[in-house]
Protein backbone atom coordinates (compact mmCIF):
# COMPACT_ATOMS: atom_id res chain seq x y z
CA UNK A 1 3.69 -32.71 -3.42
CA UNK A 2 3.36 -29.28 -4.59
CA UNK A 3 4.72 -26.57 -4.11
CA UNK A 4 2.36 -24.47 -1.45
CA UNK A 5 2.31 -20.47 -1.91
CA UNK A 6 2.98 -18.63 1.48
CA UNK A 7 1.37 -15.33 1.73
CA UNK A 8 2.44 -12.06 3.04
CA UNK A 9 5.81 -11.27 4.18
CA UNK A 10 6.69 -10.20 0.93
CA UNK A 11 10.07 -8.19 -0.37
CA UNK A 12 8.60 -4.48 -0.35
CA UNK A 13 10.73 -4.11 -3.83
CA UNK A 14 8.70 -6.76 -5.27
CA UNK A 15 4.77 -5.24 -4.54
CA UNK A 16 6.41 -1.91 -5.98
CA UNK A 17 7.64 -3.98 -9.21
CA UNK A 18 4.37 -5.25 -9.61
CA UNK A 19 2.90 -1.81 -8.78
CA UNK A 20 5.27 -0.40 -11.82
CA UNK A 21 4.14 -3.55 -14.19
CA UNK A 22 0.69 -2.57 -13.96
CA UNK A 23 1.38 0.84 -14.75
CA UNK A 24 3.41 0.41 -17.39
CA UNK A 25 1.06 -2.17 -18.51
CA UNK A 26 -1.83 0.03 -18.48
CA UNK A 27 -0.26 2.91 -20.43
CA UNK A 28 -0.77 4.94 -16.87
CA UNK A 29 3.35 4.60 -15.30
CA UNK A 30 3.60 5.71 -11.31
CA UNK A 31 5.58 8.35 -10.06
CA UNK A 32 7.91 7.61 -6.75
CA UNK A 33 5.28 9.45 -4.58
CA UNK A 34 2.57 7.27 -5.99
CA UNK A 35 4.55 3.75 -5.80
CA UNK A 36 5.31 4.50 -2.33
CA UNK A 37 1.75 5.20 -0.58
CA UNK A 38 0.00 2.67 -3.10
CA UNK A 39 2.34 -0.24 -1.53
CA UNK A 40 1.78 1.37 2.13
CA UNK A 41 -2.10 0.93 1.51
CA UNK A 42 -1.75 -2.46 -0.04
CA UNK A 43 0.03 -3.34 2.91
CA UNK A 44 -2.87 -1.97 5.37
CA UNK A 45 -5.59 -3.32 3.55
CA UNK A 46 -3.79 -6.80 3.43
CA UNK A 47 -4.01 -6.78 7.25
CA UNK A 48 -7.59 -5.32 7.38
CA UNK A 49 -8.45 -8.22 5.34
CA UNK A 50 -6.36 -10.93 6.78
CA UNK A 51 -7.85 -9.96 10.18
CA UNK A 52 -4.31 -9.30 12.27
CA UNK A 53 -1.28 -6.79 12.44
CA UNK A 54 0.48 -9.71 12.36
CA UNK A 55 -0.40 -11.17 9.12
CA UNK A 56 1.64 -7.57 7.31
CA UNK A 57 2.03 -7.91 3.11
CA UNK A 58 5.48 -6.37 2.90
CA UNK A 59 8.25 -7.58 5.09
CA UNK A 60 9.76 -4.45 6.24
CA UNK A 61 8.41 -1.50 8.49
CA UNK A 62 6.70 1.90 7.63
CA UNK A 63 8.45 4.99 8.46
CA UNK A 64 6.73 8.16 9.36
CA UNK A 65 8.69 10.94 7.84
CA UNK A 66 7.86 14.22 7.32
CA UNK A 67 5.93 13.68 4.01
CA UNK A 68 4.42 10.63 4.90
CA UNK A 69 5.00 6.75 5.61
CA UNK A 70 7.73 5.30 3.90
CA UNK A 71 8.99 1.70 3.39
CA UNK A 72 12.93 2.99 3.18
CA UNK A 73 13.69 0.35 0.35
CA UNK A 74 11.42 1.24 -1.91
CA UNK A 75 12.17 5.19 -1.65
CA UNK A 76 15.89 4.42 -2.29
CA UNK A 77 15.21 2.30 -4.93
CA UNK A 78 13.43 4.47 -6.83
CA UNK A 79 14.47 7.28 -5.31
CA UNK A 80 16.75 8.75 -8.97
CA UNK A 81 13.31 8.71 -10.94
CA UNK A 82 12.38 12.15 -8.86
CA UNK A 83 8.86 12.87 -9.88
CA UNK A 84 8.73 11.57 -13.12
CA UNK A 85 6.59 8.52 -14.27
CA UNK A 86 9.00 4.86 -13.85
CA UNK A 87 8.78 3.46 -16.79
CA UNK A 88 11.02 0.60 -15.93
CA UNK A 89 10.92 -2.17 -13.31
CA UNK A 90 13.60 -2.92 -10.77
CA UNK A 91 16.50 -4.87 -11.89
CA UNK A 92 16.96 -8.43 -9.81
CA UNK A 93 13.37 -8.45 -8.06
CA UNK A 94 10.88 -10.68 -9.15
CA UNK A 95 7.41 -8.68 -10.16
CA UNK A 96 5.03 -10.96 -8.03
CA UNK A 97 5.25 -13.91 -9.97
CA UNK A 98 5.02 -15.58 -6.77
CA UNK A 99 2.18 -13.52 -5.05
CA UNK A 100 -0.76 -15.63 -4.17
CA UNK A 101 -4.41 -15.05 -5.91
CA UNK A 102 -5.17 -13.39 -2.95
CA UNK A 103 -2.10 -11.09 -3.26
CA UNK A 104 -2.47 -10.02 -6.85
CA UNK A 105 -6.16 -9.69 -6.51
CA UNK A 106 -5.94 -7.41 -3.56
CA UNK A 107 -3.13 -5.49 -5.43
CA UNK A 108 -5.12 -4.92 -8.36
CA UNK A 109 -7.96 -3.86 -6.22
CA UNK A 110 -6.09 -1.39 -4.76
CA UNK A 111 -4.52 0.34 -7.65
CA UNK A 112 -8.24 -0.09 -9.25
CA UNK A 113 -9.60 2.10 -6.29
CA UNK A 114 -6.21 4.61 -5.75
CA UNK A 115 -4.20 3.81 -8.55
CA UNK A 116 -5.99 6.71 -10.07
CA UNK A 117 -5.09 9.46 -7.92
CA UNK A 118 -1.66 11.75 -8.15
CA UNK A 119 0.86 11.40 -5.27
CA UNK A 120 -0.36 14.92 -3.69
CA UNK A 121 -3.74 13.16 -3.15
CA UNK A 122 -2.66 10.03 -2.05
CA UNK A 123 0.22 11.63 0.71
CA UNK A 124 -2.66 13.86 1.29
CA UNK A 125 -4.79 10.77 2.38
CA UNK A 126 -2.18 9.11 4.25
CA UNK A 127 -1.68 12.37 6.73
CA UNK A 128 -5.23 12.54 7.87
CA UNK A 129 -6.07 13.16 11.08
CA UNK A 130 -6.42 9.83 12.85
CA UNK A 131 -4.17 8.22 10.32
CA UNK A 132 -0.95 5.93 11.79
CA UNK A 133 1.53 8.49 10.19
CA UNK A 134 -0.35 11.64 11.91
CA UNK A 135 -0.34 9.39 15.62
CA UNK A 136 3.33 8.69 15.07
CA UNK A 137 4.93 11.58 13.37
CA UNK A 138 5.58 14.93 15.53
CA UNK A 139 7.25 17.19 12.99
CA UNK A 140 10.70 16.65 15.54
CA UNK A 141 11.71 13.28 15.28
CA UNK A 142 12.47 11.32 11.81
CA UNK A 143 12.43 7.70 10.73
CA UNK A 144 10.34 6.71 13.46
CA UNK A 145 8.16 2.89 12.70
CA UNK A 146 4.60 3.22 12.05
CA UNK A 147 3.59 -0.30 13.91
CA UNK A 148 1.98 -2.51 11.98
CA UNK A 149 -0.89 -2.78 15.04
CA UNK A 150 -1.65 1.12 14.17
CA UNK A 151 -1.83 0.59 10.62
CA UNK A 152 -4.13 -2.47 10.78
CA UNK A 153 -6.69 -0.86 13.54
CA UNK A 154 -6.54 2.23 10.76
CA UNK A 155 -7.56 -0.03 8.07
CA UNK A 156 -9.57 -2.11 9.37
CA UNK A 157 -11.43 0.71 10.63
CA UNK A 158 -12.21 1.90 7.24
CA UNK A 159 -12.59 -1.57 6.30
CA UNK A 160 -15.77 -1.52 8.76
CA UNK A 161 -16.99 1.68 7.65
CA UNK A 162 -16.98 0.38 3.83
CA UNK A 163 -19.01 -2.51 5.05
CA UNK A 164 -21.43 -0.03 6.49
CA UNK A 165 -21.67 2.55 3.82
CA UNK A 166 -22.58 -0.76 1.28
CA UNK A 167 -25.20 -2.47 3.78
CA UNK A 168 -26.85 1.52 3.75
CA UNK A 169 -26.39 1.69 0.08
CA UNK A 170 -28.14 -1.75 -0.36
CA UNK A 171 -30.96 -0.92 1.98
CA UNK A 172 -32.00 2.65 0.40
CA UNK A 173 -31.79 0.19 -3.09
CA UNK A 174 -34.59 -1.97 -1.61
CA UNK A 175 -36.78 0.70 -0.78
């Protein structure tokens, strides 16, 4: 029988390899900042799109600190590259070679739609008002979880609204 490919619940280390492989790939290498809001968003659109907070892409929690959610792993990870481009992947973590079609596709679709955009913009984005870091940080306490219910009603909330804004763009086309 083959071997079936379980989504989600994925190593946190292993989206951000991937992340890095398709920078490096495309000539375009992430900084720290970037790698870790691109996997944060991955990992609220995954829910948005799976339909349930409990269906998360990365296997560990968000952190609200003062700049923004974190997934701890991946910021001491990669922590030594400062703000300079990673031009290398991870030692000892796979780079999603066991990510379902569903996983890399969703992946690339993010990094197609933010990949794009500096780490200012993106932390920028993720402290919104409204966001799950801006409900969950106060400026007093530190390392405090962003729950994965927050994050999906946040993204699926924007999920809705992009289903909205293409149903009103398709309309005004058929006019």
């Amino acid at each position: 029988m083959p071997k079936q490919e379980q989504e989600g619940r994925r190593n946190p280390l292993e989206v951000a390899n991937y992340i890095i492989r398709q920078g490096i790939n495309n000539k375009k290498p992430y900084t720290l900042l970037q790698i870790i809001k691109l996997v944060y968003i991955a990992h609220g659109w995954y829910m948005a799109l799976k339909g349930s907070a409990k269906s998360p892409l990365i296997s560990e929690d968000v952190m609200a600190w003062k700049y923004g959610p974190v997934v701890i792993t991946v910021y001491h990870a990669l922590k030594t590259n400062g703000n300079k481009p990673i031009k290398e992947t991870l030692e000892d973590v796979g780079e999603g070679e066991g990510f379902t079609e569903f996983e890399k596709s969703l992946l690339n679709r993010v990094l197609e739609k933010y990949g794009h955009r500096d780490g200012v913009y993106l932390s920028a984005l993720t402290h919104q008002e409204g966001t799950p870091w801006y409900k969950v940080y106060d400026g007093k306490r530190y390392n405090e979880i962003i729950d994965n219910q927050l994050i999906y009603q946040h993204f699926k909330k924007l999920k809705e609204e992009n289903i909205k804004r293409q149903q009103q763009e398709q309309q005004h086309e058929q006019r």
